[in-house]
Protein backbone atom coordinates (compact mmCIF):
# COMPACT_ATOMS: atom_id res chain seq x y z
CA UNK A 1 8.01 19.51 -9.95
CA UNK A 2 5.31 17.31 -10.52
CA UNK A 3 2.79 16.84 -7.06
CA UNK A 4 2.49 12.97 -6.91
CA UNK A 5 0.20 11.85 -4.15
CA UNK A 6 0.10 8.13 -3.15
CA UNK A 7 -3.33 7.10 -5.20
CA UNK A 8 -1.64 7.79 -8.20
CA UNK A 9 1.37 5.45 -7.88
CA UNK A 10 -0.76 2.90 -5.80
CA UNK A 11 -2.45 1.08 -8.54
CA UNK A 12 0.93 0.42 -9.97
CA UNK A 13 2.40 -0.87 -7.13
CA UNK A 14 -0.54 -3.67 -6.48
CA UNK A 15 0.37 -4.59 -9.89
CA UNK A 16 3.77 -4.87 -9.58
CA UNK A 17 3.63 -7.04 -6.95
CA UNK A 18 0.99 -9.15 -8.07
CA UNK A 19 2.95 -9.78 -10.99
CA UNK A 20 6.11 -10.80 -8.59
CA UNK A 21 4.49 -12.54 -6.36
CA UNK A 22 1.55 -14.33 -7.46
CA UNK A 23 0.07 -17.15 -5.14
CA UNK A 24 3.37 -16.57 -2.74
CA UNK A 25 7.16 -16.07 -2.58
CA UNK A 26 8.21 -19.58 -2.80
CA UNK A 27 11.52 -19.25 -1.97
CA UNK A 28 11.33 -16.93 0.95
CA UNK A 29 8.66 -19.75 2.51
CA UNK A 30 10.56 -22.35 1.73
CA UNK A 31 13.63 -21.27 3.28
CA UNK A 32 13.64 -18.66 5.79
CA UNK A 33 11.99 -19.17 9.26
CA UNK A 34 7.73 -17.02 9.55
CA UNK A 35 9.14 -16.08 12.94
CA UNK A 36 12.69 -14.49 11.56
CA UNK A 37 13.17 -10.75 11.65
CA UNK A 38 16.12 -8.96 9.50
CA UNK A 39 17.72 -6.07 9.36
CA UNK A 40 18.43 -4.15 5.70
CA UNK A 41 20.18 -1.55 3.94
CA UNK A 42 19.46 0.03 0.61
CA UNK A 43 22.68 1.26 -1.27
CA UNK A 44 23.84 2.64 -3.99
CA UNK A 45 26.69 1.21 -6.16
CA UNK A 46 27.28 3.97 -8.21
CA UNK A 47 26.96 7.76 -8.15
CA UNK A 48 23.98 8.97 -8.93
CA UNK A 49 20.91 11.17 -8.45
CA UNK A 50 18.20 9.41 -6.52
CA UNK A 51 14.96 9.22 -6.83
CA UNK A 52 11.89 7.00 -5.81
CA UNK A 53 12.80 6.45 -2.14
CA UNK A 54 9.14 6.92 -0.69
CA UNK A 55 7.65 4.59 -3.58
CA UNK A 56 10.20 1.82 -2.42
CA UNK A 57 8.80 2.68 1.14
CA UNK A 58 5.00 1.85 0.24
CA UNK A 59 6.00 -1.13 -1.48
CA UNK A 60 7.57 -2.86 1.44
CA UNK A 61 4.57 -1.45 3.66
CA UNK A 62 2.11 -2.30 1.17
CA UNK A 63 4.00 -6.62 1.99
CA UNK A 64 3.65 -5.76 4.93
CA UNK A 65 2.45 -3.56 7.52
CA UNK A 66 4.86 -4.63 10.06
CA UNK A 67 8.25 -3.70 7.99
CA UNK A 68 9.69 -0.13 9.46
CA UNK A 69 11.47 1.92 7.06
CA UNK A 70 13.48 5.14 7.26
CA UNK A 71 14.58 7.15 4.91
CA UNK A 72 18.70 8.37 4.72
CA UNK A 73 18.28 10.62 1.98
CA UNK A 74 15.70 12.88 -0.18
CA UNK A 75 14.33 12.11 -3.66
CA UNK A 76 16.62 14.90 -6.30
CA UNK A 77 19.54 14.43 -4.15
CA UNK A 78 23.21 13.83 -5.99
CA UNK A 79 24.50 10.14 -3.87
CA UNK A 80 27.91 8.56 -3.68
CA UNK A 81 28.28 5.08 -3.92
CA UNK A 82 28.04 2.83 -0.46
CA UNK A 83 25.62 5.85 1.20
CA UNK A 84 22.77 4.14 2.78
CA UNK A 85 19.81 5.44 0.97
CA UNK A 86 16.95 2.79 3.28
CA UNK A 87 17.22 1.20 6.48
CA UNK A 88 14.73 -1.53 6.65
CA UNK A 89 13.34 -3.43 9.96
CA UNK A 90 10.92 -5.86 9.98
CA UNK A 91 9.91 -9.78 9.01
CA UNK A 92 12.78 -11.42 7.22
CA UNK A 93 10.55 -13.34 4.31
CA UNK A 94 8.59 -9.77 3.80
CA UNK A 95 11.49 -7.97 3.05
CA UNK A 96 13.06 -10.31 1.00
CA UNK A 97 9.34 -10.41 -0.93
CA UNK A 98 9.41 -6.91 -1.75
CA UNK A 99 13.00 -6.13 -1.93
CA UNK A 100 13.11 -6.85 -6.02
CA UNK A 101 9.74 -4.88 -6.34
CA UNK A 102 11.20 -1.98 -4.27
CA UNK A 103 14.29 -2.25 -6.30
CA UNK A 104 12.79 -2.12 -9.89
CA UNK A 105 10.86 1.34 -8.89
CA UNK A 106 14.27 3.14 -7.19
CA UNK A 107 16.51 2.09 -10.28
CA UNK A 108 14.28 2.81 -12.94
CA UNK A 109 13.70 6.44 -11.44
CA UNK A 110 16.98 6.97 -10.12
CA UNK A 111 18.26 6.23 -13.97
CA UNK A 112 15.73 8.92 -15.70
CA UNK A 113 17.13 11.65 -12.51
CA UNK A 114 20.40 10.54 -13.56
CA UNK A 115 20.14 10.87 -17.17
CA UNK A 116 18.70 13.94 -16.78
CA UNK A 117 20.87 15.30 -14.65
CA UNK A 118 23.63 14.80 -17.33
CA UNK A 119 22.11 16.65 -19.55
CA UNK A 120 21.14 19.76 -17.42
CA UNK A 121 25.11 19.90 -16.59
CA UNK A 122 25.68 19.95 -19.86
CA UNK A 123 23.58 23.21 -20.78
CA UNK A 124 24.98 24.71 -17.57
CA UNK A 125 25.65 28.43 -17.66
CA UNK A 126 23.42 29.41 -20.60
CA UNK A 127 19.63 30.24 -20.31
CA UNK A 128 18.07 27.34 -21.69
CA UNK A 129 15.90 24.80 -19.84
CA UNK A 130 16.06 20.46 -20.63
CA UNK A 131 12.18 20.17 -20.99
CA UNK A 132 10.62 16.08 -21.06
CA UNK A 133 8.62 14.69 -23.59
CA UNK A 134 5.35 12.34 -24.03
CA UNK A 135 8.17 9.67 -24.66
CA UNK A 136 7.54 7.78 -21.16
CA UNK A 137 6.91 4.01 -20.39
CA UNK A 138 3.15 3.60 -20.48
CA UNK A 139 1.32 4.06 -16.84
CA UNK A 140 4.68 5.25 -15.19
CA UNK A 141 4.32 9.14 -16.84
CA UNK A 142 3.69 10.97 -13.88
CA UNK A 143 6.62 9.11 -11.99
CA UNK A 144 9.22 9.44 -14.90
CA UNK A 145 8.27 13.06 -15.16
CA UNK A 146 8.38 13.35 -11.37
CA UNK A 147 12.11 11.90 -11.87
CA UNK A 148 12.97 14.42 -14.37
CA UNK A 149 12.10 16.90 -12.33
CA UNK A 150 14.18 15.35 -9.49
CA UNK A 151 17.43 15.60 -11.82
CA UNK A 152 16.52 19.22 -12.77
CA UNK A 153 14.77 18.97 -15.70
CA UNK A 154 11.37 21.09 -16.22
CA UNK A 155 8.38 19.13 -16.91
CA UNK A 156 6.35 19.59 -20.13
CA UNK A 157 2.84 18.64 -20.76
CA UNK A 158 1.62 15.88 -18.94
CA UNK A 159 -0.60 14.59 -21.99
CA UNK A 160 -2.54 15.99 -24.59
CA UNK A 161 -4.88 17.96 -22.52
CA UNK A 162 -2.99 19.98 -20.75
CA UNK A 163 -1.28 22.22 -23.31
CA UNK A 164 -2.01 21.97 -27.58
CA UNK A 165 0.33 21.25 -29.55
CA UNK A 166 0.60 21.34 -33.03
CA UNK A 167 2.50 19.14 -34.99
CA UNK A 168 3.43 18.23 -38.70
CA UNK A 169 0.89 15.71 -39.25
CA UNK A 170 -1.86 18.20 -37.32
CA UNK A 171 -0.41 20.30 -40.55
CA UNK A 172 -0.16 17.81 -42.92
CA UNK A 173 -4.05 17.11 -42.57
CA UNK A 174 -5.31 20.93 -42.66
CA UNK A 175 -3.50 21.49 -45.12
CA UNK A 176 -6.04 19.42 -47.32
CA UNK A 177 -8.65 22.12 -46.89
CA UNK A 178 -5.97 25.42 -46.44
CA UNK A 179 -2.41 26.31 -47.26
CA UNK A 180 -2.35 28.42 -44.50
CA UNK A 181 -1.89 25.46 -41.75
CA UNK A 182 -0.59 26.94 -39.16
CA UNK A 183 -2.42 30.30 -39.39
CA UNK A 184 -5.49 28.20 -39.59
CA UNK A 185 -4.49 25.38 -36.79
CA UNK A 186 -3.91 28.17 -33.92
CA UNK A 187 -7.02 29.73 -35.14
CA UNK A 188 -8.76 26.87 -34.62
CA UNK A 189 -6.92 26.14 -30.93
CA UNK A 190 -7.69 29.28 -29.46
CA UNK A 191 -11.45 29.40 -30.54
CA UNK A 192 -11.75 25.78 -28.92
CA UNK A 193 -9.39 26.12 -25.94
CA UNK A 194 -8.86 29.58 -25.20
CA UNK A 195 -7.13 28.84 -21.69
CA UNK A 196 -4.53 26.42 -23.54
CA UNK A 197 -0.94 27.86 -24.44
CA UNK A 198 -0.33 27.02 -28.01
CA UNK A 199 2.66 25.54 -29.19
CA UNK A 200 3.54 24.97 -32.89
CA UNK A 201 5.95 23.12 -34.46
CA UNK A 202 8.26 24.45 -36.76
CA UNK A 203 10.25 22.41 -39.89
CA UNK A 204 11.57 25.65 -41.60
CA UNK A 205 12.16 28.76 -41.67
CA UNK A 206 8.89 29.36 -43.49
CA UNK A 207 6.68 27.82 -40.82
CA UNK A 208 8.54 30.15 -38.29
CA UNK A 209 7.14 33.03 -40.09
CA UNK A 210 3.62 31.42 -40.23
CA UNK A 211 3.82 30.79 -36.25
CA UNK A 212 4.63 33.91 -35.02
CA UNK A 213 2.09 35.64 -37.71
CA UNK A 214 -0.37 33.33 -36.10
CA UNK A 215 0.59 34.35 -32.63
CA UNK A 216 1.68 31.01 -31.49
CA UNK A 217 2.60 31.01 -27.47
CA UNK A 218 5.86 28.12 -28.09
CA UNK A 219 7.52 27.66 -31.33
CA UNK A 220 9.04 24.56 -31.44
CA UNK A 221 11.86 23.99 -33.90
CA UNK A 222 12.55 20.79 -35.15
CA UNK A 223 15.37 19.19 -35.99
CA UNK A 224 17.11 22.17 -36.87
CA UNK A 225 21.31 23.10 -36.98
CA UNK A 226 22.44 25.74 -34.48
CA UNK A 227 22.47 28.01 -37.46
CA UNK A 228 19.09 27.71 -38.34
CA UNK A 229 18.08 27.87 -34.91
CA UNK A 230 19.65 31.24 -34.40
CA UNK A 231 17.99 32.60 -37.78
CA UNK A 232 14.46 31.24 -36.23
CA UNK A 233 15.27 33.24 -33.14
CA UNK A 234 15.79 36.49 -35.33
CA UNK A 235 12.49 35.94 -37.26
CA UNK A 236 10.51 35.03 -34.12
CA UNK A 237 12.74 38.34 -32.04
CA UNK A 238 11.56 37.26 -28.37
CA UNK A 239 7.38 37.17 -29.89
CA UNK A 240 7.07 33.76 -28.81
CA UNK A 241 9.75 31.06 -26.62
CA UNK A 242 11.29 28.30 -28.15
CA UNK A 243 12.22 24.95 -28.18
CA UNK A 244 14.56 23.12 -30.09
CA UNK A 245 13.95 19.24 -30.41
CA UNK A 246 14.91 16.61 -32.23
CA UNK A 247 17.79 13.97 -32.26
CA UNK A 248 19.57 15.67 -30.05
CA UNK A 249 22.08 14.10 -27.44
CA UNK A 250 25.09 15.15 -24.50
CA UNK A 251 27.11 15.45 -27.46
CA UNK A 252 25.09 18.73 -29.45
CA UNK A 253 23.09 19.98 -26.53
CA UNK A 254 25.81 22.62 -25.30
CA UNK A 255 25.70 23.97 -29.16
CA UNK A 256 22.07 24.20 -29.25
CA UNK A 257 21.39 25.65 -25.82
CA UNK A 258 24.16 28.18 -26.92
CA UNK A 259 22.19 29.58 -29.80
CA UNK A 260 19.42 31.17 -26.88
CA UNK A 261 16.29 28.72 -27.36
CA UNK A 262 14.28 28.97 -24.05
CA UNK A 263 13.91 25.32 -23.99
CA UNK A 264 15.15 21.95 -25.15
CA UNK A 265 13.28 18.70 -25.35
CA UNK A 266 15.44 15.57 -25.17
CA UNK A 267 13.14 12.02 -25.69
CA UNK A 268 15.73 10.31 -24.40
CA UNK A 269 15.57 11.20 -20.68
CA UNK A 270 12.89 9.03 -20.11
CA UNK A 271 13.26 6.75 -23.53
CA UNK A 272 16.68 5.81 -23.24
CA UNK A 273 17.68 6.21 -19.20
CA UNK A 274 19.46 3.15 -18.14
CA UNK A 275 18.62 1.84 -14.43
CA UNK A 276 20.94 2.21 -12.35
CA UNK A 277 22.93 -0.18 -9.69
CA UNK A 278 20.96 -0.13 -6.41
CA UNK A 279 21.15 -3.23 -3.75
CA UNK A 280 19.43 -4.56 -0.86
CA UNK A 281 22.25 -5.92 1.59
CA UNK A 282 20.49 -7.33 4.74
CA UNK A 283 22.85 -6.38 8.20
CA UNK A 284 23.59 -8.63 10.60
CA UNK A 285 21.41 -11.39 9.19
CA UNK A 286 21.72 -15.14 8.35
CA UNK A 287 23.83 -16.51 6.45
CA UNK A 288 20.81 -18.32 4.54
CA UNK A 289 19.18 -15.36 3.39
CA UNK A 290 22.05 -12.49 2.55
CA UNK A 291 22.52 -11.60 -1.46
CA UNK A 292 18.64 -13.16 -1.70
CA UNK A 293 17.78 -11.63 -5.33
């Protein structure tokens, strides 16, 4: 699992909340007394694996100083609906300033865990691994790959220093000056960045050859039926791991994983994750100021 530390969320909860709250919470002033203090639960409304519980927690700090909060649960932790996930204590108006804030980051992260939670299940038993992708909402990578982690997916490269990977249009180009791409393209990678795995991306059968002749670490290949996926793993006979991407979904995943590939990269667990239904239900407090959204 990804190590996040607090600096490198930080900057994008100042924005957040700049963005929210601008010269001040209108509302909250307007209605609700300086001197109130509330009481607050946050909660689940559906099952679900959660994830982003000590990001909420610097966001209401971050309001204010003065709001206590305590943790019920763990980020990567499976949650039923109505569990208490937050217990909030503090200045009414604060917590009803940060609550949407807090809220976007916990259902947005929660969602990717979820997703990819799904999809792990649905692999469960064979050897394969549900690997992320670059596919993440800009400036939120390192959190959405932190959240894949949490639902028990295996992080891939952070960016595109961290591992090289070569892909069709790498390819496409080099093969302007050599028809040997591939044999050329890891050449190339390990003279430059000898302490980089090399992965290379695979469109037939043909390429498969190429890669493991070139001694590629990580064949990836793409967008290929179980079938041809099984003939790639004879060719490549345990000289390299693989990873099958492309298009695939909940509904193909159990085939593909079945064939033996080492890994499977899936877009959508950070592209397509829905968020999911988390509330803020304030305990015991006025009438004026429960449901505030």
């Amino acid at each position: 699992m990804l190590n996040l530390t607090p600096e490198e969320f930080m900057p994008l909860i100042k924005m957040a909340l700049e963005e929210d709250i601008g010269h001040g919470d209108a509302t909250s002033i307007a209605t609700v007394p300086f001197e109130m203090e509330a009481r607050a639960m946050m909660v689940p409304r559906q099952n679900m694996v959660i994830c982003g519980l000590g990001v909420a927690q610097m966001v209401f700090q971050e309001v204010d100083p003065n709001i206590t909060v305590v943790s019920n649960k763990s980020d990567g932790r499976q949650v039923n609906a109505g569990e208490e996930l937050l217990h909030i204590v503090g200045p009414a108006r604060s917590i009803l300033t940060a609550e949407r804030t807090a809220l976007n980051f916990v259902q947005r992260l929660s969602g990717v865990a979820t997703q990819t939670a799904r999809y792990v299940k649905a692999i469960e038993g064979t050897k394969a691994k549900i690997l992320d992708t670059r596919k993440t909402t800009p400036g939120w990578r390192k959190l959405e790959k932190y959240a894949v982690a949490c639902g028990g997916g295996v992080n891939h490269r952070v960016g595109l220093f961290d591992l090289i990977l070569i892909k069709d249009n790498h390819l496409a180009a080099i093969r302007q000056q050599t028809p040997r791409a591939i044999i050329e393209a890891v050449r190339r990678s390990r003279e430059t960045s000898p302490n980089l795995k090399v992965e290379v991306e695979a469109d037939t059968l043909d390429d498969v050859s190429e890669a493991v002749e070139a001694g590629a670490d990580i064949i990836m290949l793409d967008n290929m039926p179980p079938d041809t996926i099984r003939q790639a793993l004879r060719i490549i006979d345990g000289r390299a791991k693989t990873e099958a991407s492309g298009g695939i979904t909940l509904q193909t995943i159990r085939a593909v994983a079945e064939t033996g590939v080492d890994y499977i990269s899936v877009g959508a667990l950070t592209h397509s994750a829905i968020a999911v239904d988390i509330a803020l239900d304030f305990v015991s407090a006025p009438a004026s100021v429960v449901g505030h959204r």
